[in-house]
C-alpha atoms as a PDB file:
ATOM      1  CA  UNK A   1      62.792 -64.418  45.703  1.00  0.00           C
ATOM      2  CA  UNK A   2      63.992 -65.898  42.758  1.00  0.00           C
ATOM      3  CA  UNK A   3      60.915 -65.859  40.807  1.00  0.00           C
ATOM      4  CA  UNK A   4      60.384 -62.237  41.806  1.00  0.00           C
ATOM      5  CA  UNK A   5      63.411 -61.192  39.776  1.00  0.00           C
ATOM      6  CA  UNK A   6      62.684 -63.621  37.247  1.00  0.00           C
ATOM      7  CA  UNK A   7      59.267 -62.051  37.065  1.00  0.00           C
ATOM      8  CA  UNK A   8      60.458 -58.232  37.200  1.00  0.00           C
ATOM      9  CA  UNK A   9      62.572 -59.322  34.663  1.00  0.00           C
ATOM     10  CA  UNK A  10      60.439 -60.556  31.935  1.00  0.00           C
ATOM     11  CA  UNK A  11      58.253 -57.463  32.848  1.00  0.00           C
ATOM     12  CA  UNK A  12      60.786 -55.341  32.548  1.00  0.00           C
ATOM     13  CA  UNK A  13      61.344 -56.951  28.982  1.00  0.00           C
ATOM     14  CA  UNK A  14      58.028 -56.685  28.084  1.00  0.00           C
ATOM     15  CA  UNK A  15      57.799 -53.071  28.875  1.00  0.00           C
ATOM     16  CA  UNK A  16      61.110 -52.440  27.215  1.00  0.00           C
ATOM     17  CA  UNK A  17      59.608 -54.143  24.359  1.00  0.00           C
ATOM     18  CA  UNK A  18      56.336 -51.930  24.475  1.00  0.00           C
ATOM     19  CA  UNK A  19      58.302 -49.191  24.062  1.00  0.00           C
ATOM     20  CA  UNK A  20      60.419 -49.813  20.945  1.00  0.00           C
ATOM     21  CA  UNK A  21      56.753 -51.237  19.740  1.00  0.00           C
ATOM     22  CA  UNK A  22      55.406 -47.834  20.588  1.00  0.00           C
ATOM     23  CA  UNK A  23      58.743 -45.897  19.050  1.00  0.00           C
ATOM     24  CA  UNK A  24      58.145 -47.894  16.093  1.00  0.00           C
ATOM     25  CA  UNK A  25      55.061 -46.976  15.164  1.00  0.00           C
ATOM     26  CA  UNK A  26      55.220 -43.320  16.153  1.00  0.00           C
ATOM     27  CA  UNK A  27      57.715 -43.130  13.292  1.00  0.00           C
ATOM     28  CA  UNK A  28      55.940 -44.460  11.138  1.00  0.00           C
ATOM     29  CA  UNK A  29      53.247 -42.413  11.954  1.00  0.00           C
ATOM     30  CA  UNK A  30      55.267 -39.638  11.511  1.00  0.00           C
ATOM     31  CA  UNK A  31      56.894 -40.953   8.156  1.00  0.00           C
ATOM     32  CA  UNK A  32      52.651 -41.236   7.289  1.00  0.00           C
ATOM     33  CA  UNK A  33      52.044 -37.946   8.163  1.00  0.00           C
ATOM     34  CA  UNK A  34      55.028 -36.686   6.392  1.00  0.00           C
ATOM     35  CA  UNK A  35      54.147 -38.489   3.572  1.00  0.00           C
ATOM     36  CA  UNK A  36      50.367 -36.970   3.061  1.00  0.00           C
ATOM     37  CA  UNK A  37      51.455 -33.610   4.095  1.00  0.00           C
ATOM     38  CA  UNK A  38      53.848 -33.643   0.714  1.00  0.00           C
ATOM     39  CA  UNK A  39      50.630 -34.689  -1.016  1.00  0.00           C
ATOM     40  CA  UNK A  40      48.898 -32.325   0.662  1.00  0.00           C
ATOM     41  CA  UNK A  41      51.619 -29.182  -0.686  1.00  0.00           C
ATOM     42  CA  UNK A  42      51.778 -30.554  -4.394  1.00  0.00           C
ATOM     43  CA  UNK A  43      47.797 -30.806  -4.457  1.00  0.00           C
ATOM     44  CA  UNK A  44      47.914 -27.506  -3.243  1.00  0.00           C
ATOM     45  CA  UNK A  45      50.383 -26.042  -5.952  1.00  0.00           C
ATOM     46  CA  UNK A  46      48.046 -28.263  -9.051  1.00  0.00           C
ATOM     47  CA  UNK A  47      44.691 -26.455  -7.562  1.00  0.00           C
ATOM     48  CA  UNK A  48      46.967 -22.964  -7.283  1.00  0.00           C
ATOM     49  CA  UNK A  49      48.135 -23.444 -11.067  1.00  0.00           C
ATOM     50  CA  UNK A  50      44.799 -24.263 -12.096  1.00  0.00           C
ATOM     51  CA  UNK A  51      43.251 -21.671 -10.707  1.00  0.00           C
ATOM     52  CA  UNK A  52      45.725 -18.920 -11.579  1.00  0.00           C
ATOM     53  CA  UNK A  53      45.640 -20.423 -15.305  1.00  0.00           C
ATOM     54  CA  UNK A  54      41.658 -20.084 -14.747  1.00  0.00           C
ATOM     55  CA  UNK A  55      42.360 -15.898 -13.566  1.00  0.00           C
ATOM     56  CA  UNK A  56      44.503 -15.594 -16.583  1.00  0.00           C
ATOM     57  CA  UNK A  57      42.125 -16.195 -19.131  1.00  0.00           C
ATOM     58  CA  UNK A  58      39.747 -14.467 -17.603  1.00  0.00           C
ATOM     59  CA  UNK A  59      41.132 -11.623 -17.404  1.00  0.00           C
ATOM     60  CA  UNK A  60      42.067 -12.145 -21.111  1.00  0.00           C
ATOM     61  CA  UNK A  61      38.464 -12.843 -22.050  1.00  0.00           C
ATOM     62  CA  UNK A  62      37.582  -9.035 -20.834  1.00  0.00           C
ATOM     63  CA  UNK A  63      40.523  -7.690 -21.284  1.00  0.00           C
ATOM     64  CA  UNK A  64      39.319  -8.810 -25.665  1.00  0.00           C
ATOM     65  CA  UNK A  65      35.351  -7.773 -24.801  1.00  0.00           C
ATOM     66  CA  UNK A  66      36.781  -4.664 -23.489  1.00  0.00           C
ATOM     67  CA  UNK A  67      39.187  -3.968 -26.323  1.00  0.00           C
ATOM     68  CA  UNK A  68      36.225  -5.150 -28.690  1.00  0.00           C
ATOM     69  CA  UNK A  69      33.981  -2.470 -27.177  1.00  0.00           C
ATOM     70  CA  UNK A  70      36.317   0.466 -27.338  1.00  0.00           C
ATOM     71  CA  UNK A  71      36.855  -0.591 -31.036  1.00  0.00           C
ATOM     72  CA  UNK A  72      33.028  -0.690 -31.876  1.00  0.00           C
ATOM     73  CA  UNK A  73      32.720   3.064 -30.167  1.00  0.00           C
ATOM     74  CA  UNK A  74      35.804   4.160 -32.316  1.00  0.00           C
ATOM     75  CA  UNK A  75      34.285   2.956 -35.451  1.00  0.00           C
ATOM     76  CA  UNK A  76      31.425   4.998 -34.922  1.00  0.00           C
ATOM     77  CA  UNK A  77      33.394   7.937 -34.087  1.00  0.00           C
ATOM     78  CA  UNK A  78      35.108   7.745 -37.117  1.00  0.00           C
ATOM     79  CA  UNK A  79      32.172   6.811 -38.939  1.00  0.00           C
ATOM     80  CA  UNK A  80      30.899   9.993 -38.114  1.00  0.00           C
ATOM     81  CA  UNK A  81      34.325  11.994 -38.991  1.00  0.00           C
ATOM     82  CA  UNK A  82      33.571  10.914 -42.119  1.00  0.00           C
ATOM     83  CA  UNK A  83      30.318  11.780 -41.872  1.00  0.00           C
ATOM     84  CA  UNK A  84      31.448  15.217 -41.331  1.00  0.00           C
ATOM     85  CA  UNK A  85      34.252  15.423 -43.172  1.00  0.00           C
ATOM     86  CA  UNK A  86      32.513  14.446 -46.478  1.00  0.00           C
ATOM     87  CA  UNK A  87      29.809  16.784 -46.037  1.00  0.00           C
ATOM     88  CA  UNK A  88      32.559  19.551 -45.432  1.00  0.00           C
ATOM     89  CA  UNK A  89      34.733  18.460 -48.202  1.00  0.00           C
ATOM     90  CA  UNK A  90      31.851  19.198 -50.501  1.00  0.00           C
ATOM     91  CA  UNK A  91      31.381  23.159 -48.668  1.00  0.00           C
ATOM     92  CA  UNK A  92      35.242  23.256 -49.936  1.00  0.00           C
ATOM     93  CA  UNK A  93      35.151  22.055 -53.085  1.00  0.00           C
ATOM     94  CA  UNK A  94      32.482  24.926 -53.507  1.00  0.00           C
ATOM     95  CA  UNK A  95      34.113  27.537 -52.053  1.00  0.00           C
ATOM     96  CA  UNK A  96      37.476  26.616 -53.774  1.00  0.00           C
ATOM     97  CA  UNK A  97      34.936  26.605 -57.171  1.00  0.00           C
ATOM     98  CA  UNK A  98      33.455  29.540 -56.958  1.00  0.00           C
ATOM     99  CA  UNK A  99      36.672  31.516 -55.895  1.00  0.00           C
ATOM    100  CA  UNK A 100      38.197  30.312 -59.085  1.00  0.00           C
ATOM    101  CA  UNK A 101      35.217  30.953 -60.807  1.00  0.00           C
ATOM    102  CA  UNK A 102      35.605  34.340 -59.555  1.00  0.00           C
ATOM    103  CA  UNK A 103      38.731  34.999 -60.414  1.00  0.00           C
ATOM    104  CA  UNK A 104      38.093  34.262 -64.031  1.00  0.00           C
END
């Protein structure tokens, strides 16, 4: 009977010992997971910063071919304003001649 409790004993030490092995390395499994889930977040915000620095300058690249367009269609508005306003100066540089002339 005596070896019976002995044995239940040592059994009941090695499953009490399975179990603090088994506590163990669940939290340090956890500690592990905690661990590569941090990596995991700051990885995350280095790809997020990239890419939002990647948006950025895209959307200053057209924001400039954009601005650059508008500017090329403005010149050649004006261009023609001058255009027009050249030929026009010259009607009233007439007119204002010949009334003067006129008047003489």
């Amino acid at each position: 009977m005596e070896k019976v409790w002995d044995e239940l004993k040592k059994i009941e030490a090695q499953a009490e010992q399975i179990q603090n092995d088994a506590q163990d390395r669940a939290k340090k499994m956890v500690l592990l997971a905690k661990q590569d889930a941090e990596k995991l977040v700051e990885n995350s915000k280095t790809y997020a910063e990239a890419e939002s620095q990647k948006l950025y300058e895209k959307a200053i690249e057209e924001a400039n071919q954009e601005r650059n367009e508008h500017l090329k269609v403005n010149e050649e508005v004006v261009g023609n304003l001058k255009l027009k306003a050249e030929k026009r100066m010259k009607k009233a540089v007439s007119a204002v001649v010949n009334a003067v002339l006129e008047d003489i």
